[in-house]
Protein backbone atom coordinates (compact mmCIF):
# COMPACT_ATOMS: atom_id res chain seq x y z
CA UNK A 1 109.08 93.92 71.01
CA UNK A 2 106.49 91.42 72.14
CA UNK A 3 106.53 91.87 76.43
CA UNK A 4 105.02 89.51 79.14
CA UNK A 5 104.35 90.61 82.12
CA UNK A 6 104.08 87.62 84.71
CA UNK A 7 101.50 88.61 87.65
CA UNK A 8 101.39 92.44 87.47
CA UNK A 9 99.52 94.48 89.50
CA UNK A 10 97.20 97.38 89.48
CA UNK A 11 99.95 99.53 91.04
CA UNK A 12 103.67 98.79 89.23
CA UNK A 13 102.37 96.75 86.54
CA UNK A 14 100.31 99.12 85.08
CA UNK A 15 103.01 101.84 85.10
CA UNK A 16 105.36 99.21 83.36
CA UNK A 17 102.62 98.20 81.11
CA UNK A 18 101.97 101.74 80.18
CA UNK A 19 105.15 102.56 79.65
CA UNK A 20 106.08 99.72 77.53
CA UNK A 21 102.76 100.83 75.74
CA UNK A 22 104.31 104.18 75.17
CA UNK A 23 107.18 103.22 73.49
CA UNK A 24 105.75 101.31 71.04
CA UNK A 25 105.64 97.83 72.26
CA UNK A 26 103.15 94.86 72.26
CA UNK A 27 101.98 93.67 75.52
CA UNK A 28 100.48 90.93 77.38
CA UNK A 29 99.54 90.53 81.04
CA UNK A 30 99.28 87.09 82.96
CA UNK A 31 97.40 87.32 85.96
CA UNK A 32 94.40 86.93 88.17
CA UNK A 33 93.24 90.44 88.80
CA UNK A 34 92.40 92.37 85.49
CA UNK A 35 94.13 95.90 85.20
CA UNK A 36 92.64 99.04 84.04
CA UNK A 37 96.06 99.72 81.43
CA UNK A 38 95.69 103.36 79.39
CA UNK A 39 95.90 101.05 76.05
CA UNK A 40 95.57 97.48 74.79
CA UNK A 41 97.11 95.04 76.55
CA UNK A 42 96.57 91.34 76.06
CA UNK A 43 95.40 89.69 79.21
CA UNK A 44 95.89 86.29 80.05
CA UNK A 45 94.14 84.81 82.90
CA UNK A 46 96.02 82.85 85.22
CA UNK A 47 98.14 82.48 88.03
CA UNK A 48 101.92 83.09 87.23
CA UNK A 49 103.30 81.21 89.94
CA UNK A 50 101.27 78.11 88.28
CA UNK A 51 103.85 76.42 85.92
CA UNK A 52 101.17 75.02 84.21
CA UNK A 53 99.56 78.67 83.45
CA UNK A 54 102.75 80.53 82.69
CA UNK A 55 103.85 77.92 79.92
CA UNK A 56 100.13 78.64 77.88
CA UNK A 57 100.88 82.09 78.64
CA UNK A 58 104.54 81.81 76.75
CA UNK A 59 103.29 79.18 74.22
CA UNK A 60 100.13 81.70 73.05
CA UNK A 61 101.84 84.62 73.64
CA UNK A 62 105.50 83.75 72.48
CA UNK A 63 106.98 86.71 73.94
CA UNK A 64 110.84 88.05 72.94
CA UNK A 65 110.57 90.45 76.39
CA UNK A 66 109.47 89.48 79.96
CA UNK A 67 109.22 91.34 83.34
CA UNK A 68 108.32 88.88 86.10
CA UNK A 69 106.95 90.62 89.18
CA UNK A 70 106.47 87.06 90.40
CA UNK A 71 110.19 86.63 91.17
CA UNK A 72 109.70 85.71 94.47
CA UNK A 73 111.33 81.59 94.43
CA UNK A 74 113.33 79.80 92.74
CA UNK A 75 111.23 77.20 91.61
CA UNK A 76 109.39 79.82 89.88
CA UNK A 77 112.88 80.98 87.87
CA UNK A 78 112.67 76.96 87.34
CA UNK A 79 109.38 76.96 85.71
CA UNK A 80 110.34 80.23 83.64
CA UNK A 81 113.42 78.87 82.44
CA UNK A 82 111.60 75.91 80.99
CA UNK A 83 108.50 77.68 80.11
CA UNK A 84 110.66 80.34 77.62
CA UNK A 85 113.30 78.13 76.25
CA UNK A 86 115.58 79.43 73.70
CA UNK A 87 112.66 81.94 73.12
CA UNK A 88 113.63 85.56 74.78
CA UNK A 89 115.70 88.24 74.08
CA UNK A 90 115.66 89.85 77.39
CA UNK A 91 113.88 89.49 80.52
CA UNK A 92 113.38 91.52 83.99
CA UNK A 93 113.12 90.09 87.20
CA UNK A 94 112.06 92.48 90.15
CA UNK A 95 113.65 91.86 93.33
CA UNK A 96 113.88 93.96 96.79
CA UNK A 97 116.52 96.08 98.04
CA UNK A 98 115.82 94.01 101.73
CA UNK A 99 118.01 91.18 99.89
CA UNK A 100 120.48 93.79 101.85
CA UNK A 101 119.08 93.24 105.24
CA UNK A 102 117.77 95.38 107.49
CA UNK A 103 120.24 97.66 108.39
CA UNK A 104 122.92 97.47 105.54
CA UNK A 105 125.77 99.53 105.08
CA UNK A 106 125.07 102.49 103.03
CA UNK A 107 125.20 103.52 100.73
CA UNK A 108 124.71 99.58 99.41
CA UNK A 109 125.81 98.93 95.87
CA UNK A 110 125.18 95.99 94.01
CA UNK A 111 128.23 94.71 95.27
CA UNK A 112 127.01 94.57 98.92
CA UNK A 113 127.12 91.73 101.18
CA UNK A 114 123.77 90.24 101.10
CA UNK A 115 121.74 89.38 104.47
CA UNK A 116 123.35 86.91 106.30
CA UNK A 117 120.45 85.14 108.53
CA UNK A 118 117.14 86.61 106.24
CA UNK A 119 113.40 85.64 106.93
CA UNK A 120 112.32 83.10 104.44
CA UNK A 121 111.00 85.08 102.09
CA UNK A 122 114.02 87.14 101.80
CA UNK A 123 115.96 84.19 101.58
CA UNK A 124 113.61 82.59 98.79
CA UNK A 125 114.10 86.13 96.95
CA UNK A 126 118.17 86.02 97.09
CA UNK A 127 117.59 81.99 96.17
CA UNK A 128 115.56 83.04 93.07
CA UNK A 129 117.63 85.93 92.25
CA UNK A 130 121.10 83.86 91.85
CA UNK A 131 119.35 81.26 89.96
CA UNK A 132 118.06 83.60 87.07
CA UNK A 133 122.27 85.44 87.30
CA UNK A 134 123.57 81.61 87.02
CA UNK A 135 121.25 81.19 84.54
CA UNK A 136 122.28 84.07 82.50
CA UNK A 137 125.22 83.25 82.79
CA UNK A 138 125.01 80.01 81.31
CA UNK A 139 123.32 81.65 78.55
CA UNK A 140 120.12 79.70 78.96
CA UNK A 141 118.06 82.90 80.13
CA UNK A 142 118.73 86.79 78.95
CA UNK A 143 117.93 87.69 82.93
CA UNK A 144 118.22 91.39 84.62
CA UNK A 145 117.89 91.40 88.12
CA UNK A 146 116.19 94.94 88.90
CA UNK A 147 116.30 95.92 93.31
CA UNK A 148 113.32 97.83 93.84
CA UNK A 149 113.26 100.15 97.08
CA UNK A 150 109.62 101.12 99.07
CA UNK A 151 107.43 102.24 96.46
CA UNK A 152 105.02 104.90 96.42
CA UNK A 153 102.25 106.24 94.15
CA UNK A 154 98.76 106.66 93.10
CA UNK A 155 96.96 103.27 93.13
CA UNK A 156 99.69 101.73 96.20
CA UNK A 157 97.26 99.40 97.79
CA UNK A 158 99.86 99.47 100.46
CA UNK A 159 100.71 102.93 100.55
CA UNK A 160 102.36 103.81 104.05
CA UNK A 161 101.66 108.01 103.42
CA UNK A 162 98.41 107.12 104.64
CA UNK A 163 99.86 106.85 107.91
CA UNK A 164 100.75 110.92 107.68
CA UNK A 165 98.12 111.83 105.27
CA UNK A 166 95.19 110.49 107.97
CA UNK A 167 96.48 112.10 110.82
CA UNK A 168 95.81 115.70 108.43
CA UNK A 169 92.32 114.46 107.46
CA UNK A 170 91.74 113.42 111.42
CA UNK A 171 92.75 116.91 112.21
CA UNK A 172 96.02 115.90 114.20
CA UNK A 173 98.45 118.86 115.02
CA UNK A 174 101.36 116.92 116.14
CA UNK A 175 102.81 113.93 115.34
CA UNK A 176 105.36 111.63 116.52
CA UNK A 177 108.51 110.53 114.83
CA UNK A 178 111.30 108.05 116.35
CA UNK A 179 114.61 108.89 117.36
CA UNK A 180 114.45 112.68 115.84
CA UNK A 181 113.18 111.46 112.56
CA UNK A 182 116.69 111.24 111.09
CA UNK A 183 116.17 107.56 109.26
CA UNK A 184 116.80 107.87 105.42
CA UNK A 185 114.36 104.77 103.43
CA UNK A 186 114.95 104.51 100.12
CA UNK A 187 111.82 105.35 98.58
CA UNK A 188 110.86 105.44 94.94
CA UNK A 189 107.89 106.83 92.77
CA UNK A 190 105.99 104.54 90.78
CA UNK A 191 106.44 106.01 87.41
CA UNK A 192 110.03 106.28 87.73
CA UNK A 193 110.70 103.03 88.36
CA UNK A 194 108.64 101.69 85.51
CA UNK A 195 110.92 103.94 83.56
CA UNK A 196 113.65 102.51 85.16
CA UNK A 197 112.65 98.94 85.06
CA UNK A 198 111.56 99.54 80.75
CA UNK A 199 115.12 101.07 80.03
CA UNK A 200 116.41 97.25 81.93
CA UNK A 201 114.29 95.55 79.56
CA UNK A 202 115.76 97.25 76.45
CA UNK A 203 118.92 97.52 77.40
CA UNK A 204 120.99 94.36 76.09
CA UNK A 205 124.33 95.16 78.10
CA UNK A 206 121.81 94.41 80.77
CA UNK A 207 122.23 91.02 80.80
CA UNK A 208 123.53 89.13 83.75
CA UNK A 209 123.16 92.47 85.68
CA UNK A 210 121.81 93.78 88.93
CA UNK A 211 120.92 97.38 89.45
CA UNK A 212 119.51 99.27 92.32
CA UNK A 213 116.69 101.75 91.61
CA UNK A 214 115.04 104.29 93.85
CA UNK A 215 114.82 108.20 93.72
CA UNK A 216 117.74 110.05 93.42
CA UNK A 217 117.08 112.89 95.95
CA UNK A 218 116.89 111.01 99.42
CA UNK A 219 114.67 112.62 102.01
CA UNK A 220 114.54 112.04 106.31
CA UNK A 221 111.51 110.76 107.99
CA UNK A 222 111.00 114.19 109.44
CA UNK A 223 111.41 115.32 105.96
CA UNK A 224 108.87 113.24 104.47
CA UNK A 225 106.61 114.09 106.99
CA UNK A 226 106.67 117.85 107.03
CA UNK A 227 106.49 117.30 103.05
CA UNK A 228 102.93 115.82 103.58
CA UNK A 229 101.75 118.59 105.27
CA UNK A 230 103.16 121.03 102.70
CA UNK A 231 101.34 119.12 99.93
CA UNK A 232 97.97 118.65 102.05
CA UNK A 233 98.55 122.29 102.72
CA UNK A 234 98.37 121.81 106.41
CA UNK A 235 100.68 122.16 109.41
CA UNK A 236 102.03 120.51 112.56
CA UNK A 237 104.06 120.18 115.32
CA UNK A 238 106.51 117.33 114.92
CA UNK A 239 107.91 115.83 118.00
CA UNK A 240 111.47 113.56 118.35
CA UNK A 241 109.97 110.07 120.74
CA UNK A 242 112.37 107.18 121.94
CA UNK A 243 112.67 104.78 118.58
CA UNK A 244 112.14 101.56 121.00
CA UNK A 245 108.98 102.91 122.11
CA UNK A 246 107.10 104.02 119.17
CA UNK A 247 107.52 103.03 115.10
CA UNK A 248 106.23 104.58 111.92
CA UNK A 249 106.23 103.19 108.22
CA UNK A 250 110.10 104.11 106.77
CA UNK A 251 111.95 104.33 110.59
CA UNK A 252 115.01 102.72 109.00
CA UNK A 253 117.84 103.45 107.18
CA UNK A 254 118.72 101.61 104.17
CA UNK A 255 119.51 103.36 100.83
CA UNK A 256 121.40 102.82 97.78
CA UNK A 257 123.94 103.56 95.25
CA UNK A 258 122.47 104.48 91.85
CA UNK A 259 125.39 104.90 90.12
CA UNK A 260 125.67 101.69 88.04
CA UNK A 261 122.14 102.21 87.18
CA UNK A 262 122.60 105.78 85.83
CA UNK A 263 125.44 105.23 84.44
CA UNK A 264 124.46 101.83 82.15
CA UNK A 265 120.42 102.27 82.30
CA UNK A 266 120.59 106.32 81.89
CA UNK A 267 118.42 106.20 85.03
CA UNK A 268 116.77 109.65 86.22
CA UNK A 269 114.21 110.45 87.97
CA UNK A 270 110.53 111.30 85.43
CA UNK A 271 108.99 113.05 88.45
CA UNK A 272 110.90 115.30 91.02
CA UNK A 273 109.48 113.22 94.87
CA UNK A 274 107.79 116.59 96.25
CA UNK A 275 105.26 116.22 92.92
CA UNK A 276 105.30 112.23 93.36
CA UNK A 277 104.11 112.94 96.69
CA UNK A 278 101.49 115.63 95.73
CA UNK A 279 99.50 113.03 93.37
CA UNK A 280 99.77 110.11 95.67
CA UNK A 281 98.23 111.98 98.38
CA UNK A 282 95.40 113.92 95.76
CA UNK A 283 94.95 110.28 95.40
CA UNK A 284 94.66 109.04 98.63
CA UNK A 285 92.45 111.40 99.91
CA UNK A 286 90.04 110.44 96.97
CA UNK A 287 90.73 107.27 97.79
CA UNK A 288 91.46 106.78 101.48
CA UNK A 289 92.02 103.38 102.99
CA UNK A 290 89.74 101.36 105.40
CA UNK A 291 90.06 100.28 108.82
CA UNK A 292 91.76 97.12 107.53
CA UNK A 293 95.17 99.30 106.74
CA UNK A 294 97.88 97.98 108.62
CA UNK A 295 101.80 98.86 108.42
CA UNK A 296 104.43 96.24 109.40
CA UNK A 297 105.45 95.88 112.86
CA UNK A 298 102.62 98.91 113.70
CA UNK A 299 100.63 96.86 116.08
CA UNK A 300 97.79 100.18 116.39
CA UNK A 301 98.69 102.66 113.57
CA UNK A 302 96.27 105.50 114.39
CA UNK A 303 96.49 105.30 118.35
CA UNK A 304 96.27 108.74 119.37
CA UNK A 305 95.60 108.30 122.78
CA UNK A 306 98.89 106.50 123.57
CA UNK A 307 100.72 109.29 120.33
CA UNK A 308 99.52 112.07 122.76
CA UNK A 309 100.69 110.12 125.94
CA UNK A 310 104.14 109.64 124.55
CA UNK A 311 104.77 113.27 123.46
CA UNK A 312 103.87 114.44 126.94
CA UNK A 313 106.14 112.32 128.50
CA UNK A 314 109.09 112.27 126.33
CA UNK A 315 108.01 114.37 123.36
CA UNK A 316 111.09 116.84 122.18
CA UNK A 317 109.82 119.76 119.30
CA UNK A 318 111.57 119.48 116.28
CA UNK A 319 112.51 122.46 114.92
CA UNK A 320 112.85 124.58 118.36
């Protein structure tokens, strides 16, 4: 099959691409930011938000597969549908699993209520998201809607274990988790959702379908942390701090069913999450982040000073 990828990235892109690659497909990139793929991929330069870019991308390319990590609006699903007329055979569009909302009932399926009052951009996502189902349909676009949950890997330019994985290379020997560190974020390895997302692509009962993807084995916040200190071979003292005075990347709960995915998709996991973690933190520490490295809603990520002053005063061991 002849695949387009609309504005991959250097982190889930390339898996995809590679994957794709793997099987024995042809592939072709659109986007701004060249990739470094493990075999030949076609790159096309361009925007894929720009309608005017993603049509000579189609027309030059005329691909019978697409995955469109730029499936962010509807007018984009607009320009798409025009774009690839009559032309594909199946396409992949990669959504969010915070089209739930923040605190969903879980586990959510695919049947779940939707946020009610979303940010925009969450709201442009569902937008975009029932346009390409109506439009599938209507026959008039082979569309899979794919939910992604937080992703993780080597090559993450966002990458919240850097969080954890600093406070090991600063030396830290305790750290401070909200509310007991019982939140359970769907997280999901890079690899194995390119899997997951290239059985979508081939699958043609896929059609007109959403599926959730993340890791099958869910893991708490405490969890995750004392599993970066196992893989950095390091250790620390991990104390329980009010939630409404002190955050950390994945201090929510929101995870899915898999079922539907397993079940039509033959989803599984290609790496077990303590190994996932062991290479994305090899990487990171080969790679560490700047100063620049912010996490959402974490005004001062590495304050220690204030860390230290908040386990004194209200600090509980975990684990006593």
């Amino acid at each position: 099959m002849r695949v387009l990828l609309l504005g991959s990235t250097p982190f889930l892109g390339l898996f995809v691409g590679d994957e794709l690659l793997r099987r024995g497909h042809q592939v072709a990139a659109l986007e701004q930011e060249p990739a470094d793929f493990g075999g030949p991929v076609t790159r096309l330069d361009g925007p894929a938000t720009d309608p005017e870019a993603l049509a000579g991308a189609v027309k030059s390319w005329r691909p019978e597969g697409l995955v469109d990590f730029a499936h962010h609006h509807p007018d984009h699903v607009r320009s798409l549908m025009e774009a690839c007329k009559g032309m594909l055979s199946r396409s992949v569009h990669l959504s969010t699993a915070a089209v739930y909302g923040p605190a969903p009932i879980c586990p959510a399926d695919e049947d779940t209520d939707l946020a009610a009052r979303p940010p925009e951009d969450i709201a442009a996502q569902i937008e975009a998201d029932t346009l390409a189902l109506e439009a599938a349909e209507r026959g008039e676009l082979p569309a899979t809607v794919v939910r992604l949950p937080e992703l993780y890997g080597p090559r993450d330019p966002r990458c919240a274990e850097w969080y954890f994985a600093r406070r090991v290379l600063d030396g830290r020997t305790r750290i401070a988790v909200p509310d007991g560190g019982l939140h359970i974020c769907h997280r999901g390895f890079v690899q194995s959702m390119a899997w997951g997302i290239a059985q979508a692509l081939l699958s043609p009962r896929a059609t007109g379908q959403v599926y959730n993807l993340g890791e099958e084995k869910l893991y708490t916040l405490t969890q995750l942390v004392q599993g970066v200190a196992r893989a950095l071979d390091y250790e620390w003292e991990v104390y329980s701090v009010p939630g409404h005075l002190w955050a950390t990347p994945h201090a929510r709960t929101s995870f899915f069913d898999l079922r539907k995915a397993r079940a039509q998709l033959r989803y599984q996991d290609r790496m077990i999450p303590r190994d996932g973690l062991e290479l994305t933190l090899a990487w990171l520490c080969q790679n560490p982040r700047d100063d620049t490295w912010r996490w959402p809603e974490i005004e001062n990520p590495f304050d220690y000073e204030r860390e230290d002053e908040l386990i004194a005063r209200h600090g509980v061991r975990l684990g006593d």
